[in-house]
Structures are given as structure tokens and as C-alpha cells.
PDB file of N, CA and C in Angstrom:
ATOM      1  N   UNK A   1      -7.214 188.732-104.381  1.00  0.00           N
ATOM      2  CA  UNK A   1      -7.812 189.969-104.832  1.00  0.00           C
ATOM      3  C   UNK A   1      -7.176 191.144-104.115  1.00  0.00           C
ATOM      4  N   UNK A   2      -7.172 192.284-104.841  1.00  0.00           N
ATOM      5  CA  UNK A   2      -6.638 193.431-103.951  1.00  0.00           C
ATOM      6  C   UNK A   2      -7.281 193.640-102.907  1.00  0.00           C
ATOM      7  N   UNK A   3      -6.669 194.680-101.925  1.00  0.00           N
ATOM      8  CA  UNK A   3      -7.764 195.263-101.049  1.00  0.00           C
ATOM      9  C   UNK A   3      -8.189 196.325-101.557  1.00  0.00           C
ATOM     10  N   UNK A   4      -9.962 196.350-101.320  1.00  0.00           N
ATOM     11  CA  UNK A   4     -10.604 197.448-101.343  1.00  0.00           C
ATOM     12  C   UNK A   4     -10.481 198.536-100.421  1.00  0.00           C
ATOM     13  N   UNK A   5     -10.109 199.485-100.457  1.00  0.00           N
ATOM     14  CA  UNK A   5      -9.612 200.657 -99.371  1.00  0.00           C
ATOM     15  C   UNK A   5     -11.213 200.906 -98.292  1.00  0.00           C
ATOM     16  N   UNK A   6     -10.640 201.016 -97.058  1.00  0.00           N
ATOM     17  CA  UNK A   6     -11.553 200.937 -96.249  1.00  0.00           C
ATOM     18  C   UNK A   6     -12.260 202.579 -95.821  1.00  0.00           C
ATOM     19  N   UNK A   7     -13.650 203.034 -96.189  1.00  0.00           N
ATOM     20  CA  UNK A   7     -14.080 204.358 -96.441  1.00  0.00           C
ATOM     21  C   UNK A   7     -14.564 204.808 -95.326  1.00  0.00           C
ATOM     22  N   UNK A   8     -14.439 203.729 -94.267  1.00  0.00           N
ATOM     23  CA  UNK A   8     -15.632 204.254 -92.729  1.00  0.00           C
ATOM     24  C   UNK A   8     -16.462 202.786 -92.710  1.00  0.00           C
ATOM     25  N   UNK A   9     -17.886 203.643 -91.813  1.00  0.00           N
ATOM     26  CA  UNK A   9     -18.954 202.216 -91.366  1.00  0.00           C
ATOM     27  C   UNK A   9     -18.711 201.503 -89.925  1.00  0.00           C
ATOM     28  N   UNK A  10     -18.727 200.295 -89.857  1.00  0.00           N
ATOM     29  CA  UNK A  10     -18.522 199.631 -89.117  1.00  0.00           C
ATOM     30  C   UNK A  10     -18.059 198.146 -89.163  1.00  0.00           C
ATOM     31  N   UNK A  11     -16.591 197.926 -88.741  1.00  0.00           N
ATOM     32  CA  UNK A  11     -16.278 196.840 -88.640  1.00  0.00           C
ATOM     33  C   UNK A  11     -16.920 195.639 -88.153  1.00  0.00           C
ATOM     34  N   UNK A  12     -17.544 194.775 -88.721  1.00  0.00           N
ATOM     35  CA  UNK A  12     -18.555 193.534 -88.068  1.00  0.00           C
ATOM     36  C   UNK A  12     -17.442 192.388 -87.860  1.00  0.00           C
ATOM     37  N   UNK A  13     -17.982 191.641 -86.780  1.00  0.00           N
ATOM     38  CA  UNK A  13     -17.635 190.026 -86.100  1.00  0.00           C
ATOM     39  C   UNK A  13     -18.636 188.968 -85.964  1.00  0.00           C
ATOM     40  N   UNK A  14     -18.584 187.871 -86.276  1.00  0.00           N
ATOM     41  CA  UNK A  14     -19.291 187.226 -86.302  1.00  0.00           C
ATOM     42  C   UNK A  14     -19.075 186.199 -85.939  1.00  0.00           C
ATOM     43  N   UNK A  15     -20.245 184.857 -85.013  1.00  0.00           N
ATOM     44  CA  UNK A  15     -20.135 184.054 -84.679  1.00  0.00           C
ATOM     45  C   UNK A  15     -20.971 183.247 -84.895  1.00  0.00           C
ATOM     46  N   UNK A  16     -20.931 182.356 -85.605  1.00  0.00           N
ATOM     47  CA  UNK A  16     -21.842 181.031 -86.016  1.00  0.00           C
ATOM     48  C   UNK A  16     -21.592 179.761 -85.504  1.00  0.00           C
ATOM     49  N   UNK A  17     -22.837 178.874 -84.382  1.00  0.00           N
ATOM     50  CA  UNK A  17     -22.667 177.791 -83.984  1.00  0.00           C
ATOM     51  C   UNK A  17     -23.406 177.943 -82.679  1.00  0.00           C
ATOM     52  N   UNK A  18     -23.557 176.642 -82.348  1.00  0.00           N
ATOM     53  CA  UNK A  18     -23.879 176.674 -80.875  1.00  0.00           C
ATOM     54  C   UNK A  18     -23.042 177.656 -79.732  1.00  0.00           C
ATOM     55  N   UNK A  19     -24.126 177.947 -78.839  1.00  0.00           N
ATOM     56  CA  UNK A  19     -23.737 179.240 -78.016  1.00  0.00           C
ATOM     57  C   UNK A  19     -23.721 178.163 -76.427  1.00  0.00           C
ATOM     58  N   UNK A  20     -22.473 177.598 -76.414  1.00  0.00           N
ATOM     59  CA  UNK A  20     -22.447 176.706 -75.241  1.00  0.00           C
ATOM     60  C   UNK A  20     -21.253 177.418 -74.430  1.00  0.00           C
ATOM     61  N   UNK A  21     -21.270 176.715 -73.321  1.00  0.00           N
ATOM     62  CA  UNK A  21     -19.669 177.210 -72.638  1.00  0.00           C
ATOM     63  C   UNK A  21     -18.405 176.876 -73.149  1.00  0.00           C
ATOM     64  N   UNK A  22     -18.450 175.469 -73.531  1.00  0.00           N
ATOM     65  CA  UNK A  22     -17.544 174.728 -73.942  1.00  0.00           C
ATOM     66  C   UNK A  22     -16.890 175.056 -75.458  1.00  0.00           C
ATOM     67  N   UNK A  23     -17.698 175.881 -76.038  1.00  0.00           N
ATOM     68  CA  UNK A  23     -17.322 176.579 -77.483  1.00  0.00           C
ATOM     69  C   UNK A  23     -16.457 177.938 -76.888  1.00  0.00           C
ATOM     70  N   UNK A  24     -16.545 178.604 -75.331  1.00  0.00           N
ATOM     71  CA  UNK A  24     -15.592 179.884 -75.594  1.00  0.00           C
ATOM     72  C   UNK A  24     -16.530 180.904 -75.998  1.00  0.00           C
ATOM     73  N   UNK A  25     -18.084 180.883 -75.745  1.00  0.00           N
ATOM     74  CA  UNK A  25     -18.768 181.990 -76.310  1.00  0.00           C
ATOM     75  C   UNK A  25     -18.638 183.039 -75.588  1.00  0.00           C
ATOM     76  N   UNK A  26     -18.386 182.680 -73.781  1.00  0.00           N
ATOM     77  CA  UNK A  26     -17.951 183.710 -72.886  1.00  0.00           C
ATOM     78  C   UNK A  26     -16.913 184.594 -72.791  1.00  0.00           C
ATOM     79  N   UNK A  27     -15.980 184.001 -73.676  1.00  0.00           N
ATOM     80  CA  UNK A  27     -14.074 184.157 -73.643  1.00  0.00           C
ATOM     81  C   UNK A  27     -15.036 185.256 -74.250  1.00  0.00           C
ATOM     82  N   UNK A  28     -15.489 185.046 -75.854  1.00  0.00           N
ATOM     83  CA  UNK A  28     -14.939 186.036 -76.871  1.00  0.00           C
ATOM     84  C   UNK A  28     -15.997 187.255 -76.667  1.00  0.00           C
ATOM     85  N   UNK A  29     -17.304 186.984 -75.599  1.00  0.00           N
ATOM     86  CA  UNK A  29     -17.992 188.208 -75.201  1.00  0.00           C
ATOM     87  C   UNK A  29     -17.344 189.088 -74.505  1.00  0.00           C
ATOM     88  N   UNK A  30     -16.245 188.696 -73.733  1.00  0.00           N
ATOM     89  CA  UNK A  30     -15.576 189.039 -72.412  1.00  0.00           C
ATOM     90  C   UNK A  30     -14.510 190.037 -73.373  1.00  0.00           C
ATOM     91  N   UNK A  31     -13.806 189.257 -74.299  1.00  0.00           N
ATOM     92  CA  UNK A  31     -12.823 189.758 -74.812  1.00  0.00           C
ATOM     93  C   UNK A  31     -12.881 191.515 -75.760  1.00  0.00           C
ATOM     94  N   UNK A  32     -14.698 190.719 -76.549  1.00  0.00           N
ATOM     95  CA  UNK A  32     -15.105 191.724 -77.517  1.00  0.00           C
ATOM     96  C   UNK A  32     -15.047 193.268 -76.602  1.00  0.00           C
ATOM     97  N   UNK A  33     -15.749 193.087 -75.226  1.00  0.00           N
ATOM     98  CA  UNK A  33     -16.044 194.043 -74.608  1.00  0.00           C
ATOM     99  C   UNK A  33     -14.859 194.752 -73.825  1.00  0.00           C
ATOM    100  N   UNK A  34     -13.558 194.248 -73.938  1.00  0.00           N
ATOM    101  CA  UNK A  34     -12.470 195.083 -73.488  1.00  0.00           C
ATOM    102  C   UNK A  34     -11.722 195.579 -74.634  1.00  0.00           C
ATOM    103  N   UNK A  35     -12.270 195.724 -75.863  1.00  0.00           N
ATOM    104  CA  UNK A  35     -11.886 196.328 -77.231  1.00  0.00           C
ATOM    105  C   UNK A  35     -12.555 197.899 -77.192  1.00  0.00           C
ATOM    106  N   UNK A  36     -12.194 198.707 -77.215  1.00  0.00           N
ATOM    107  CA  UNK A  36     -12.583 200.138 -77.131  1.00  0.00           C
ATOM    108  C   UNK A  36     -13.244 200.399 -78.416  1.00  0.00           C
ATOM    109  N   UNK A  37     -14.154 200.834 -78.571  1.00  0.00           N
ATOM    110  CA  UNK A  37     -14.092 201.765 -80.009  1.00  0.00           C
ATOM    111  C   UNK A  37     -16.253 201.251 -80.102  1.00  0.00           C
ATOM    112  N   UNK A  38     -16.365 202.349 -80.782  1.00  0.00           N
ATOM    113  CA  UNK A  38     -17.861 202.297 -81.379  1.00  0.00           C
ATOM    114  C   UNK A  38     -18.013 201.935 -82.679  1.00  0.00           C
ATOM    115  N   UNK A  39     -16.536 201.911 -83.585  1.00  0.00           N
ATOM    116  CA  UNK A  39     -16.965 201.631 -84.744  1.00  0.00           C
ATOM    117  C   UNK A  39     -17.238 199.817 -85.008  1.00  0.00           C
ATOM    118  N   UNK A  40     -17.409 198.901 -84.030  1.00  0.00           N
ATOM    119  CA  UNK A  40     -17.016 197.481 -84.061  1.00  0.00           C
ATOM    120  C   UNK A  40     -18.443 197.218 -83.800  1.00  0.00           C
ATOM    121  N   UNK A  41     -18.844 195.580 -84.241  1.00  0.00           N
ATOM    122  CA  UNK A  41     -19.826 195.279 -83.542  1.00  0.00           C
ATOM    123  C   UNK A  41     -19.774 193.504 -83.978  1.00  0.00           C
ATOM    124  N   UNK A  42     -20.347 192.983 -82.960  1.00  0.00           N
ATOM    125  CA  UNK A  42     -20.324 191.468 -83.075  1.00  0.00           C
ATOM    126  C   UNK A  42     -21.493 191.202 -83.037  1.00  0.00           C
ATOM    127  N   UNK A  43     -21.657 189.923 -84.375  1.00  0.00           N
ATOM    128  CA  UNK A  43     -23.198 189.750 -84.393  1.00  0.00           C
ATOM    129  C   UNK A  43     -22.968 188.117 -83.763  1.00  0.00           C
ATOM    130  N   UNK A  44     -24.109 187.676 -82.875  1.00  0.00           N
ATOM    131  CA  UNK A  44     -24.060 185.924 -82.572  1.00  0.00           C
ATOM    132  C   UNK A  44     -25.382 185.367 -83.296  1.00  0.00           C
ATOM    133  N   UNK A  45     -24.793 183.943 -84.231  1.00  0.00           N
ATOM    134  CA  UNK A  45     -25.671 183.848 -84.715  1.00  0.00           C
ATOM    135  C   UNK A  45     -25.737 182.017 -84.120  1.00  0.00           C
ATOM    136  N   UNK A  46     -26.795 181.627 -83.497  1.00  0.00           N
ATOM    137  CA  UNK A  46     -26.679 180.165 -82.901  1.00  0.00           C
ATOM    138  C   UNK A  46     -28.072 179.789 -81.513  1.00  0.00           C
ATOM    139  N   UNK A  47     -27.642 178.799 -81.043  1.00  0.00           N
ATOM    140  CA  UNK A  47     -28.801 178.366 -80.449  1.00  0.00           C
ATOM    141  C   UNK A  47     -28.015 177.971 -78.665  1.00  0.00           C
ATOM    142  N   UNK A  48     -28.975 178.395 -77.580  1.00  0.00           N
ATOM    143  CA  UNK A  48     -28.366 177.769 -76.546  1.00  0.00           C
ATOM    144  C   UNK A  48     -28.879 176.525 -75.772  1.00  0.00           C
ATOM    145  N   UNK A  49     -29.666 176.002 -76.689  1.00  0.00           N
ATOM    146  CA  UNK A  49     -30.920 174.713 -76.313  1.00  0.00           C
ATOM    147  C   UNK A  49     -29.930 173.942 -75.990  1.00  0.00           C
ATOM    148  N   UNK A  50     -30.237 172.961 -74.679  1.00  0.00           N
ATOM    149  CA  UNK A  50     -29.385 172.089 -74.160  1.00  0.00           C
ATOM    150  C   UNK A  50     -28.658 172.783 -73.251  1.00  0.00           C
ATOM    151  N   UNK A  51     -28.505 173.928 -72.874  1.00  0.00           N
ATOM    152  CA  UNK A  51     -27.627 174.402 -72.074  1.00  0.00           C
ATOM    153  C   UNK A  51     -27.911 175.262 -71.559  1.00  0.00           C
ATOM    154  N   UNK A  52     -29.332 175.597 -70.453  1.00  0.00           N
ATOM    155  CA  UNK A  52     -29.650 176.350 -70.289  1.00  0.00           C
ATOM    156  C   UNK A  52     -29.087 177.038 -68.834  1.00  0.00           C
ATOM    157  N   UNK A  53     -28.329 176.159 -68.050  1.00  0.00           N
ATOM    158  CA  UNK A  53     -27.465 176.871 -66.931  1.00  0.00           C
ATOM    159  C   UNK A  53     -26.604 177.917 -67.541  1.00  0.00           C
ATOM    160  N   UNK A  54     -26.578 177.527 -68.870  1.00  0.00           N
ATOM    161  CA  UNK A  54     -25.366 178.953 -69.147  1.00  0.00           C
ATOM    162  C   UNK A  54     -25.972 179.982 -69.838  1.00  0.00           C
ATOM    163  N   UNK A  55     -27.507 180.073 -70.526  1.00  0.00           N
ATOM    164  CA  UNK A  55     -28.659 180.880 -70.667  1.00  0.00           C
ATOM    165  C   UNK A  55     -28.294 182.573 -69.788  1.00  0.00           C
ATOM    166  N   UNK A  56     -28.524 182.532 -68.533  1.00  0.00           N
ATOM    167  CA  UNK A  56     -28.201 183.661 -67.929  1.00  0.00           C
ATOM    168  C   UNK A  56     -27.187 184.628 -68.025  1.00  0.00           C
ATOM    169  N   UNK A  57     -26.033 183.773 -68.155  1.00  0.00           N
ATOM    170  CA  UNK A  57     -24.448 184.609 -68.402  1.00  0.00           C
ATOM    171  C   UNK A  57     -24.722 184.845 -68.918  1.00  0.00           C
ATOM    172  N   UNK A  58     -24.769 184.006 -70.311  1.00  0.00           N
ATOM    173  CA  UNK A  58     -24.967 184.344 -71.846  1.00  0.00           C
ATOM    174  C   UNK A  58     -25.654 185.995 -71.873  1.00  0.00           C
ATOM    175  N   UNK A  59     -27.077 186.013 -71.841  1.00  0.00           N
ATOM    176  CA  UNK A  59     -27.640 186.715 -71.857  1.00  0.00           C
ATOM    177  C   UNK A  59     -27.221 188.429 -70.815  1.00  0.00           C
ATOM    178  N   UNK A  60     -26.717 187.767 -69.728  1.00  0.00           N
ATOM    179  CA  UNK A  60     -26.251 189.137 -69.417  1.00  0.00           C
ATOM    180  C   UNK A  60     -24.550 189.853 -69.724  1.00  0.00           C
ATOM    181  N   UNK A  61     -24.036 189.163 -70.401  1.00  0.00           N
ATOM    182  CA  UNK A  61     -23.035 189.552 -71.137  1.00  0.00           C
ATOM    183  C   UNK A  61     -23.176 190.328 -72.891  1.00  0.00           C
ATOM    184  N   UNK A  62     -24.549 189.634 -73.320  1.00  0.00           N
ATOM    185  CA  UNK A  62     -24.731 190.360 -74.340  1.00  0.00           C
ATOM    186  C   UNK A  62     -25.590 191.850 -74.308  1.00  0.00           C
ATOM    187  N   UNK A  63     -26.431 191.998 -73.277  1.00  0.00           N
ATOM    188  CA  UNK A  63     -26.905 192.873 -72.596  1.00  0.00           C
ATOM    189  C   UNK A  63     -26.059 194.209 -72.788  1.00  0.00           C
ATOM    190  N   UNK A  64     -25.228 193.647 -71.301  1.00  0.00           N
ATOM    191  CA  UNK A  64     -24.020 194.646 -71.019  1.00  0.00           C
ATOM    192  C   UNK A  64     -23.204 195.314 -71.957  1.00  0.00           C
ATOM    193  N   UNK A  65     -23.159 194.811 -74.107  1.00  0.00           N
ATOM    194  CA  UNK A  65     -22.124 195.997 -74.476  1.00  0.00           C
ATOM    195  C   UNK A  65     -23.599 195.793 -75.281  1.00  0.00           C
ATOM    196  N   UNK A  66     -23.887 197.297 -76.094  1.00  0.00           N
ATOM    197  CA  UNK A  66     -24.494 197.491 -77.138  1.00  0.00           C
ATOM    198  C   UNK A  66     -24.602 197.144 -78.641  1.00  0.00           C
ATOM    199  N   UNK A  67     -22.721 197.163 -78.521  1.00  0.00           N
ATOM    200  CA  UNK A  67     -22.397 196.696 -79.981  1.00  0.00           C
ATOM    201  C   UNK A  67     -22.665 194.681 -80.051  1.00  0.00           C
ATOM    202  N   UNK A  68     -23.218 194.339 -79.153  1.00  0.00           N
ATOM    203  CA  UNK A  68     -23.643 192.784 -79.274  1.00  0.00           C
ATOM    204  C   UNK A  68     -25.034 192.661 -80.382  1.00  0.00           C
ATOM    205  N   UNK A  69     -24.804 192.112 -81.282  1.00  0.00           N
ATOM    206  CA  UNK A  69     -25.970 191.817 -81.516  1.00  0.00           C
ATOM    207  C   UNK A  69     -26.404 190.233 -81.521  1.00  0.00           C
TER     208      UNK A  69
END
């Protein structure tokens, strides 16, 4: 299909699946947040049951940028 020309808004990211260590959920919080810009935002969509030593990071990495959802 062509591209539809891009008018503004906000660029979305998304992540679906378990929110473990071993998936890299830290890499790509770490990564999202050295990307500059307000127009971006990453949504996580998943579960961290079973893994609750990594509960804390998790949580204070999504904290720390705004554009986390």
C-alpha cells in the first residue's frame, strides 16, 4: 500500500508479552528513554507475575519517562 503522508500526533511503540528480564524489557526502557523528542510514546502491554525481583526496576524505569505508558 502507499504511504499515507504523516500530518503530526504522536508516534506510538509498542510492546506485547511478558515483562521479564530475560525478554530485554529493560534494554528497550533504557533505550526508549535516550530518544529525545515529546512527540514518541511507548505503550507496555504484558504481565510481570513470576518475576517479581524484577517488579521494582521495572516499575521505576517506567515511572522515570512520561511518555511510558
Amino acid at each position: 500500500l502507499p504511504r499515507r503522508p504523516r500530518t503530526g500526533g504522536v508516534v506510538r511503540f509498542g510492546y506485547i508479552g511478558v515483562l521479564k528480564k530475560f525478554k530485554g524489557v529493560d534494554l528497550l526502557l533504557r533505550s526508549f528513554a535516550a530518544v529525545a523528542g515529546d512527540g514518541i510514546e511507548l505503550r507496555l502491554h504484558g504481565t510481570v507475575a513470576g518475576d517479581e525481583l524484577f517488579r521494582p526496576e521495572l516499575e521505576a524505569l517506567v515511572a522515570a519517562d512520561p511518555r511510558v505508558l
